[in-house]
Protein backbone atom coordinates (compact mmCIF):
# COMPACT_ATOMS: atom_id res chain seq x y z
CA UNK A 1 -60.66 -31.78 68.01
CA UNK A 2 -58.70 -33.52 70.58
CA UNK A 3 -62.35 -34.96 71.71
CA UNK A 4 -63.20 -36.08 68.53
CA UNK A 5 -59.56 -38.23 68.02
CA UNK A 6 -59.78 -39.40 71.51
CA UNK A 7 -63.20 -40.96 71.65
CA UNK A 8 -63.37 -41.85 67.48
CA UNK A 9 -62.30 -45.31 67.39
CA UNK A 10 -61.36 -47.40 64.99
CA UNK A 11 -60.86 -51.52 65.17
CA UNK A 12 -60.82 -50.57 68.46
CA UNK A 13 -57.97 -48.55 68.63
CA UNK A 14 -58.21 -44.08 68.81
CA UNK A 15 -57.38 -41.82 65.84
CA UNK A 16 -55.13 -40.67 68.46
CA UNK A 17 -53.11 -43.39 69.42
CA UNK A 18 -53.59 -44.94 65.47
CA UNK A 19 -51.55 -41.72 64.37
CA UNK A 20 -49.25 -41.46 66.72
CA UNK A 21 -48.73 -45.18 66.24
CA UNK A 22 -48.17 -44.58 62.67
CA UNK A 23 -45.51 -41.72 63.62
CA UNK A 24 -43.84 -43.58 65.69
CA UNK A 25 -43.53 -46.98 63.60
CA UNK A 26 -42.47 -44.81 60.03
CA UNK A 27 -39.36 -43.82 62.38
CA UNK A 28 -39.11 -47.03 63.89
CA UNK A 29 -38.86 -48.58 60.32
CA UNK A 30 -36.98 -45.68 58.85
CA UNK A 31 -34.02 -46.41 61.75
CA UNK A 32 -34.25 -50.28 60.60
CA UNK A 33 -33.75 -49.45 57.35
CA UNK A 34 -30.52 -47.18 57.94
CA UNK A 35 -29.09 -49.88 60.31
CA UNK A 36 -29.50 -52.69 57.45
CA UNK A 37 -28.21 -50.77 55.08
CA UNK A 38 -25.24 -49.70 57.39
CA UNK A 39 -24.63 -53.58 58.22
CA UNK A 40 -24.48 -54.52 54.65
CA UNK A 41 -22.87 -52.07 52.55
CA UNK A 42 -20.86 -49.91 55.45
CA UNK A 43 -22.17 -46.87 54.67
CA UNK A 44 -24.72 -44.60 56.53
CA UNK A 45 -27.53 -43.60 54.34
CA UNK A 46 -31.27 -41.96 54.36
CA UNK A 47 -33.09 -44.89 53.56
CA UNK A 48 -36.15 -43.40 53.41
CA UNK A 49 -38.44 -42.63 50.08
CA UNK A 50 -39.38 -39.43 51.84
CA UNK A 51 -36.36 -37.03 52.89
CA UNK A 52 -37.37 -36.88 56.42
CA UNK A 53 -36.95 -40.05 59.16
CA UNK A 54 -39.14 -41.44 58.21
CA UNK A 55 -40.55 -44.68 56.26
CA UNK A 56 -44.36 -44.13 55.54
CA UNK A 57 -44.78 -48.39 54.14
CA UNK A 58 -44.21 -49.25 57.74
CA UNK A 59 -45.93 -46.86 59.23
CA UNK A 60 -48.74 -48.34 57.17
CA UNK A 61 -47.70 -51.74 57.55
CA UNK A 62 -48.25 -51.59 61.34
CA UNK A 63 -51.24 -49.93 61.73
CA UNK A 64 -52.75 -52.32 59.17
CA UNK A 65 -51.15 -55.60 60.96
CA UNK A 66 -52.53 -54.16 64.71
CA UNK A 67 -56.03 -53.90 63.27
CA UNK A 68 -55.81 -57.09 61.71
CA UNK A 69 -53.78 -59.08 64.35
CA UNK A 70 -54.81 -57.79 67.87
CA UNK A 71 -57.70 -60.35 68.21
CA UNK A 72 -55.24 -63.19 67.36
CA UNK A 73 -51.86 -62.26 69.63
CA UNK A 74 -52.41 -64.90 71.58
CA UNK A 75 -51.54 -67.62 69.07
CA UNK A 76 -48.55 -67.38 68.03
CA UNK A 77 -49.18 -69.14 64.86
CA UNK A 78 -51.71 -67.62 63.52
CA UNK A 79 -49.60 -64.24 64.20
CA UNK A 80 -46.81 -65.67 62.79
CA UNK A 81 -48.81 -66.53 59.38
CA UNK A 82 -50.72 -62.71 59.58
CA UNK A 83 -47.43 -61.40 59.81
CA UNK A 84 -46.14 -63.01 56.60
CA UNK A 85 -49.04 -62.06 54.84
CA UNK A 86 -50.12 -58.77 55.64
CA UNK A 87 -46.44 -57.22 55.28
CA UNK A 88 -45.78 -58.97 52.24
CA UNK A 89 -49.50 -57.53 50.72
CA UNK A 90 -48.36 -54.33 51.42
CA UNK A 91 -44.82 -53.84 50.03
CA UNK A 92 -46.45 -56.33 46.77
CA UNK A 93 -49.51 -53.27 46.46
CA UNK A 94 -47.08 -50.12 47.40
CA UNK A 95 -44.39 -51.23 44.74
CA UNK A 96 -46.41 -51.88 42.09
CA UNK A 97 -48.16 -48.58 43.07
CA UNK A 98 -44.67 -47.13 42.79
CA UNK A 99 -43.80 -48.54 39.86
CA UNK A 100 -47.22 -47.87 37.47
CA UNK A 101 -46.26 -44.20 39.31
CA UNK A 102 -43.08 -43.00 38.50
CA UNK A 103 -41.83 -46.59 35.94
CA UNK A 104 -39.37 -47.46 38.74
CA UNK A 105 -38.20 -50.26 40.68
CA UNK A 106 -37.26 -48.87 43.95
CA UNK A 107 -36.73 -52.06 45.52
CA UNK A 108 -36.09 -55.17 43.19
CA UNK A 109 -36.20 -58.90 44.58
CA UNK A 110 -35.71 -60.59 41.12
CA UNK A 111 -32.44 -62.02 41.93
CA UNK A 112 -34.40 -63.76 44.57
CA UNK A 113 -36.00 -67.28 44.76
CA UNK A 114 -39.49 -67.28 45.57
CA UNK A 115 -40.46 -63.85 44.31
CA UNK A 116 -43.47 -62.61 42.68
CA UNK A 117 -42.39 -59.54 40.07
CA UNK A 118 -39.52 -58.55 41.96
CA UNK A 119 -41.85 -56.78 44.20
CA UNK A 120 -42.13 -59.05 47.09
CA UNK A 121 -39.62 -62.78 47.71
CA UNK A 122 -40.22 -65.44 50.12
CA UNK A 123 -37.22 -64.52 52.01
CA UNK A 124 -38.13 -61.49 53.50
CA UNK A 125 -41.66 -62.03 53.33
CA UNK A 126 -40.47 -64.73 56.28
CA UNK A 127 -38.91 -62.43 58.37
CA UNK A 128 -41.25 -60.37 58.26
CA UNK A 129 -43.49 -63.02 60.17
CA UNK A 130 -40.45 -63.24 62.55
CA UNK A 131 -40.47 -59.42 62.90
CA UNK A 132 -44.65 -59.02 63.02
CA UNK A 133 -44.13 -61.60 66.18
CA UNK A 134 -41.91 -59.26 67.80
CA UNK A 135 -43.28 -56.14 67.75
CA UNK A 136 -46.68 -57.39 68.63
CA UNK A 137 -45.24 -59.12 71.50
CA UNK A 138 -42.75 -57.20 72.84
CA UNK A 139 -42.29 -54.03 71.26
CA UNK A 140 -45.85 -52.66 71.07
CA UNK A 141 -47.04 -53.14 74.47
CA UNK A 142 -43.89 -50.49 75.26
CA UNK A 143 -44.97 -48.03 72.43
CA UNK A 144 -48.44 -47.90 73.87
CA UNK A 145 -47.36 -47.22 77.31
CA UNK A 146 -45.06 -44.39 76.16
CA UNK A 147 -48.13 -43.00 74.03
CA UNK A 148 -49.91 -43.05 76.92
CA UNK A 149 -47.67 -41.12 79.44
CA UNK A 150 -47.48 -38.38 77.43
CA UNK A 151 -50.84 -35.55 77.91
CA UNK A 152 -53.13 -36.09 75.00
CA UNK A 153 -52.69 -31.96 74.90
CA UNK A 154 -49.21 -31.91 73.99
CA UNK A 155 -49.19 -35.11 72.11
CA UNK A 156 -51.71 -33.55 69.65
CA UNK A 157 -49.46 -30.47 69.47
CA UNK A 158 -46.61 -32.42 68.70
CA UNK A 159 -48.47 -34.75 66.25
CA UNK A 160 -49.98 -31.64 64.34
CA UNK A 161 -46.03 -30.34 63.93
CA UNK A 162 -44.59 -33.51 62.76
CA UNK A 163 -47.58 -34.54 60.51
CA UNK A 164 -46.93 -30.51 58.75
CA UNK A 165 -43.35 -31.36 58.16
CA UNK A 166 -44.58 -34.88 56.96
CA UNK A 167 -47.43 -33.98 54.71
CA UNK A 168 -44.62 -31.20 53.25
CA UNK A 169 -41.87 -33.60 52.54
CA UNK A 170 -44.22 -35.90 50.91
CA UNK A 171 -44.81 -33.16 48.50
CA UNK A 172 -41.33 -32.24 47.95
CA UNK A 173 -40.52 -36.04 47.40
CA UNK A 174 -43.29 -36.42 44.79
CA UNK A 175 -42.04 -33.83 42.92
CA UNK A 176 -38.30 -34.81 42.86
CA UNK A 177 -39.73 -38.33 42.24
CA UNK A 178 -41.67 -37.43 39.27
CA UNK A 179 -38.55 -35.34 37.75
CA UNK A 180 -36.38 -38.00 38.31
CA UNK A 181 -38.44 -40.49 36.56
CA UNK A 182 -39.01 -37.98 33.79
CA UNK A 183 -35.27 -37.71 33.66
CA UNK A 184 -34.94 -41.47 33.32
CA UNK A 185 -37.48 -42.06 30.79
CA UNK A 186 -35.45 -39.39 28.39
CA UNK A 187 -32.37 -41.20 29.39
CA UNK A 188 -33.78 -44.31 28.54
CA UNK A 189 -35.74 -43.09 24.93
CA UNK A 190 -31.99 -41.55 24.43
CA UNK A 191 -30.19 -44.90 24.88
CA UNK A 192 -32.50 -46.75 22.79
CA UNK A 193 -31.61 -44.53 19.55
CA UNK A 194 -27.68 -44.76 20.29
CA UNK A 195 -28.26 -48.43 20.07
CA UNK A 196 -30.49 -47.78 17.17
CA UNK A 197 -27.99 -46.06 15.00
CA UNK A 198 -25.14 -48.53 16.40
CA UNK A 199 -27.21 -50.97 14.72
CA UNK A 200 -27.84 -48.88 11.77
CA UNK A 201 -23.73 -48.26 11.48
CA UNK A 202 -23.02 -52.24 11.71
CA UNK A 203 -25.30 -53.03 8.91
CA UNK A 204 -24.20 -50.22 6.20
CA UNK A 205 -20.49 -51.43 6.91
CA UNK A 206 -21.43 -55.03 6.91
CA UNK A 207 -23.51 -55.10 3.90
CA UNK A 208 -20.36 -54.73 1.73
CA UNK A 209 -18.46 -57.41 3.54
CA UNK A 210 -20.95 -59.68 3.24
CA UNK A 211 -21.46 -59.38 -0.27
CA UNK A 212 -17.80 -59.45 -1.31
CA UNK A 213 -17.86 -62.57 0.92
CA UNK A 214 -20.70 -64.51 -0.58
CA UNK A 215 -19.12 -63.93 -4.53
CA UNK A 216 -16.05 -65.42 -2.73
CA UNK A 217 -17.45 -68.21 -1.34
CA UNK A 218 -19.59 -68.48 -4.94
CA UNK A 219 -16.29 -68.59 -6.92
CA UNK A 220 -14.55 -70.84 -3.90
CA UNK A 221 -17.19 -73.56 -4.67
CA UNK A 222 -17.21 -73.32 -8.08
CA UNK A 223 -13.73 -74.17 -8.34
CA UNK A 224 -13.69 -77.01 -5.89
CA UNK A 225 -16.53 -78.69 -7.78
CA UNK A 226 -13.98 -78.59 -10.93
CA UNK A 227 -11.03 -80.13 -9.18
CA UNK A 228 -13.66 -82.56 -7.86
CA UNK A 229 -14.88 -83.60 -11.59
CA UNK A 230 -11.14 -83.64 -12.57
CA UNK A 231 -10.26 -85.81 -9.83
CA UNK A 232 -13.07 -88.37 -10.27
CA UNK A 233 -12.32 -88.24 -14.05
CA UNK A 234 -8.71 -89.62 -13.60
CA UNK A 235 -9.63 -92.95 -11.53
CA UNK A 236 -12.59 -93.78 -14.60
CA UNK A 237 -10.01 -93.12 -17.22
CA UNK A 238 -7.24 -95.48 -15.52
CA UNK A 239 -10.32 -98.10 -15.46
CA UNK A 240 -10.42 -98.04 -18.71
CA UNK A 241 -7.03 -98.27 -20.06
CA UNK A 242 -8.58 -101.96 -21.70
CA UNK A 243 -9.15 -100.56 -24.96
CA UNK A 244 -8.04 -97.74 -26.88
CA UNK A 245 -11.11 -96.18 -27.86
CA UNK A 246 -12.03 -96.50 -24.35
CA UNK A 247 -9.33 -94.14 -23.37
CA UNK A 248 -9.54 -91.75 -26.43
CA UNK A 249 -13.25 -91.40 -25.38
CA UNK A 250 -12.78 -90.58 -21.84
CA UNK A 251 -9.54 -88.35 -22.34
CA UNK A 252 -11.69 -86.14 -24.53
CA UNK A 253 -14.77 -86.11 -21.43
CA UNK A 254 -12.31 -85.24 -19.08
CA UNK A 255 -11.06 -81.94 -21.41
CA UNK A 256 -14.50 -81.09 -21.94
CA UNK A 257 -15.07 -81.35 -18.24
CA UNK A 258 -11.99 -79.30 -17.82
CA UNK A 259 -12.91 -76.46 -19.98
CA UNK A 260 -16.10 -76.20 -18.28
CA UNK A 261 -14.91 -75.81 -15.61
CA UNK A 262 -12.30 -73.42 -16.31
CA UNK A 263 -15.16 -71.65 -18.42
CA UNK A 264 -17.19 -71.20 -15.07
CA UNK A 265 -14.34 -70.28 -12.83
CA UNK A 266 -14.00 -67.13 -15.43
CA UNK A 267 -17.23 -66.99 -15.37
CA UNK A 268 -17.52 -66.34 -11.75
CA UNK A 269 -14.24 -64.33 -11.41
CA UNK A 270 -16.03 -61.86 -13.64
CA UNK A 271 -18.95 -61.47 -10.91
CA UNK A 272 -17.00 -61.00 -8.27
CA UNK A 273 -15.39 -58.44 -9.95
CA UNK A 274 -18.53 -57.02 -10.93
CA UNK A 275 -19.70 -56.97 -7.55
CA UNK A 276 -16.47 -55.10 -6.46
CA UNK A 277 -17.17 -52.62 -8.79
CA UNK A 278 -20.77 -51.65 -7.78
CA UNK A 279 -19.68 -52.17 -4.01
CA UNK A 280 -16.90 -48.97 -5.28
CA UNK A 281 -19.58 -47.24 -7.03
CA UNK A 282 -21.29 -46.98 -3.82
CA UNK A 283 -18.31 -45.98 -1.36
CA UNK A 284 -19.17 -42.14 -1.80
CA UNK A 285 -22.73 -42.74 -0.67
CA UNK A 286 -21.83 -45.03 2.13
CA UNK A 287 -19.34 -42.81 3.71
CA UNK A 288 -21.49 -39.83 3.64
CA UNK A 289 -24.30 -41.91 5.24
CA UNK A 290 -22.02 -43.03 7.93
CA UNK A 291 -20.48 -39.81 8.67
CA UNK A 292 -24.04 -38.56 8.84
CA UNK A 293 -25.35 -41.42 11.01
CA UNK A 294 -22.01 -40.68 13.82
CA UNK A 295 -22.70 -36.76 14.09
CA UNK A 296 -26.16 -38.19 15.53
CA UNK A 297 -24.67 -40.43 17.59
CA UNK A 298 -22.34 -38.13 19.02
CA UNK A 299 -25.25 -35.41 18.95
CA UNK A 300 -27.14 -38.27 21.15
CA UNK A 301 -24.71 -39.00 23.17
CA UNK A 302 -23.60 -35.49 24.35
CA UNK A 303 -27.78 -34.69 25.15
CA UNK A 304 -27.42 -38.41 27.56
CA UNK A 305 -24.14 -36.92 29.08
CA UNK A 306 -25.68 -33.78 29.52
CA UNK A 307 -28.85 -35.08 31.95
CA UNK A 308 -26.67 -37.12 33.72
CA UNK A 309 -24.59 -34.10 34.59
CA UNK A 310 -27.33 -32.03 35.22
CA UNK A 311 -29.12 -35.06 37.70
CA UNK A 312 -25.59 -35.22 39.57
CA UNK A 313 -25.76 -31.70 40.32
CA UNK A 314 -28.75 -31.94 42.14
CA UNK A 315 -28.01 -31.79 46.16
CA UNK A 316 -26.93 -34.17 48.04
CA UNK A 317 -29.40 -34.47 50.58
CA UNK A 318 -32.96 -34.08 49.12
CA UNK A 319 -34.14 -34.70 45.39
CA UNK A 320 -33.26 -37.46 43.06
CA UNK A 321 -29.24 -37.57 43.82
CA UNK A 322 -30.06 -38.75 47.33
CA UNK A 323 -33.10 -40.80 45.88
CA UNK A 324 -30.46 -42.50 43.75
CA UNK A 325 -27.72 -43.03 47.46
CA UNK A 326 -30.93 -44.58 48.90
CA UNK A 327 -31.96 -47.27 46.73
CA UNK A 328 -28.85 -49.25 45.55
CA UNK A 329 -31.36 -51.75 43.95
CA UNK A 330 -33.37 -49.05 41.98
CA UNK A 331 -34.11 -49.97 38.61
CA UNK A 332 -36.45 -48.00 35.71
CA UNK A 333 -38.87 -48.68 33.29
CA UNK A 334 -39.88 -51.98 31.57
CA UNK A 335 -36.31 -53.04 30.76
CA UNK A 336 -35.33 -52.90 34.35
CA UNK A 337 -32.55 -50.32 33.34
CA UNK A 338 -29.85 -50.38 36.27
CA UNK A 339 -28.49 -47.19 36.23
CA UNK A 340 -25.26 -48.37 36.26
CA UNK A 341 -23.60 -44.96 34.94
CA UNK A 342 -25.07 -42.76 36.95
CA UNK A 343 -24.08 -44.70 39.82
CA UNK A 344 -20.57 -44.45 38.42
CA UNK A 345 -20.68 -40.80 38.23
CA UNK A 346 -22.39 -40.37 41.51
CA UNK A 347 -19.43 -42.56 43.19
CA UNK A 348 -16.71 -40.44 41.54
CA UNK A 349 -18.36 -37.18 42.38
CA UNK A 350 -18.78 -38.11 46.20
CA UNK A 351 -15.06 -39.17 45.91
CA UNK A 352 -13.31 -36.69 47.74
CA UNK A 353 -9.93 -36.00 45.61
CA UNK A 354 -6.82 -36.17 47.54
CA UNK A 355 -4.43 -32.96 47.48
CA UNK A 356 -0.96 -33.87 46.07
CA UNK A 357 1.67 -33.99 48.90
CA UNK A 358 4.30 -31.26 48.78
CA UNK A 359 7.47 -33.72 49.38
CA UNK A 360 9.99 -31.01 49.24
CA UNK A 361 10.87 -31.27 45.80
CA UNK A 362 9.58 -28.20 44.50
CA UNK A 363 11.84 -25.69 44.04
CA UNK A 364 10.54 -22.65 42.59
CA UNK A 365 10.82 -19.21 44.56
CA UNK A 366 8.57 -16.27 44.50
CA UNK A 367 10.34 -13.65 42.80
């Protein structure tokens, strides 16, 4: 076996030194990641998707970028450009792949200029040309000479350890990732019908608002186009003060005018009352609707409550509570859901509570 990964080569590198390369650069990138993080937010966290050191998209990432990029070290351009690309391919391809997987985010550049789905941004897609130069240039030739000081014998034996603990974890991970996600999706579908009935709530108390309102504004109108007859009834009848048949004629218009109007202001009173009575009629119904529709939300609401304590008390170090410390940025499913409450909850359970001082002024004696 050692033969076979010694002599087996491939873009003109060994199966040997390609997976110990890809060991080696998953840690490298793993440590990275931890530092950033550290640097930005303060905190120390496992920034890994796997539980172990380890960060498999770089480990990829490099192996891909010496295959590609050995022939062209020399020009520094050229590496520069391969090292913008290639990268950027990868993390585009990986969290899509992630995403169609599992219907998260777990890295999100849409607050970003220059970014294609969130997946990738011209930002980082930069340095990673900066970082591509480098390792090629000075960080790699190092690596390889380490690799090979060590006996291929015991570098096997090591490599067939570590790669067992790796090909383990990325089992465990799948599985937490997958429950998580499952988790989310319910949480989400949950969500969705507490907004649902919300909306459902608003609209049976609104309905007879608004229709109390409209025979309001109904009867408003009515009335104002009466005072507005009236009103342009007085100026024609002054006008024609000439003659007194002139006036007799238009002082009778005007009280006809007038008792139309008055006649439709009743008239419209009497709807609105109407309407107040069949908006009564109908309180009985309405209230036992509504009380019906809040038991569900409640009911909703306490299942929602419920997964999110049951996700918190998940440990701390492996599964989808230390998925959740790992990604600040994660977001699920189509509406980009930000997970702001669990975050909440996860910050106030990692909290530790202070103990109340004893200041003396406690009195009591044991009897």
């Amino acid at each position: 076996m050692l033969n076979f990964l010694t002599t087996t080569t491939v873009c003109g590198f060994s199966l040997y030194h390609v997976l110990a390369f890809f060991l080696i650069y998953s840690c490298t990138g793993w440590c990275l990641e931890v530092i950033f993080a550290a640097a930005t937010t303060g905190q120390l966290v496992n920034r890994g998707f796997l539980n172990g050191p380890v960060c498999p998209i770089y480990g990829f990432g490099m192996i891909i970028v010496l295959f590609a990029l050995t022939p062209l070290q020399d020009s520094v351009l050229l590496l520069y450009i391969g090292g913008v690309i290639l990268p950027s391919a990868l993390e585009l391809v990986g969290g899509w792949a992630l995403y169609k997987l599992y219907h998260t985010r777990w890295w999100d550049y849409s607050d970003f200029p220059f970014n294609i789905g969130g997946y990738i941004c011209l930002q980082f897609s930069l340095l990673w040309g900066v970082g591509t130069l480098v390792v090629m240039r000075i960080v790699h030739p190092v690596v390889a000479g380490l690799v090979d000081m060590v006996p291929p014998f015991i570098g096997l034996v090591v490599m067939c350890v570590l790669y067992a603990v790796y090909a383990a974890d990325v089992v465990v991970t799948a599985f937490a990732a997958s429950g998580l996600a499952q988790t989310l999706d319910a949480m989400e579908q949950l969500a969705d019908s507490i907004h649902a009935v919300s909306d459902a709530m608003t609209q049976l108390l609104g309905t007879t608002a608004l229709n109390a309102d409209q025979k309001l504004d109904e009867q408003r109108l009515q009335l104002k186009l009466a005072a507005a007859e009236a009103r342009e009834a007085a100026p024609e009848k002054r006008a024609l003060r000439e003659t007194l048949a002139a006036v007799r004629a238009k002082t009778d218009e005007a009280r006809e005018a007038a008792k139309r109007a008055s006649e439709i202001a009743k008239l419209n009173t009497a709807e609105a009352a109407k309407a107040a009575q069949l908006a009564a009629k109908g309180t009985v119904e309405r209230a036992a609707e509504l009380l019906r529709l809040e038991q569900l939300a409640e009911e909703l609401q306490a299942r929602s409550d419920e997964m999110q304590a049951q996700l918190l008390r998940t440990p701390r170090i492996v599964g989808p509570r230390r998925m959740l410390r790992a990604f600040p940025g994660l977001k699920h499913g189509v509406k980009k859901t930000t997970l702001k409450a669990l975050r909440l909850g996860l910050a106030r359970r990692e909290t530790p509570k202070e103990e109340p001082k004893n200041d003396g002024s406690d009195t009591r004696r044991d009897a």
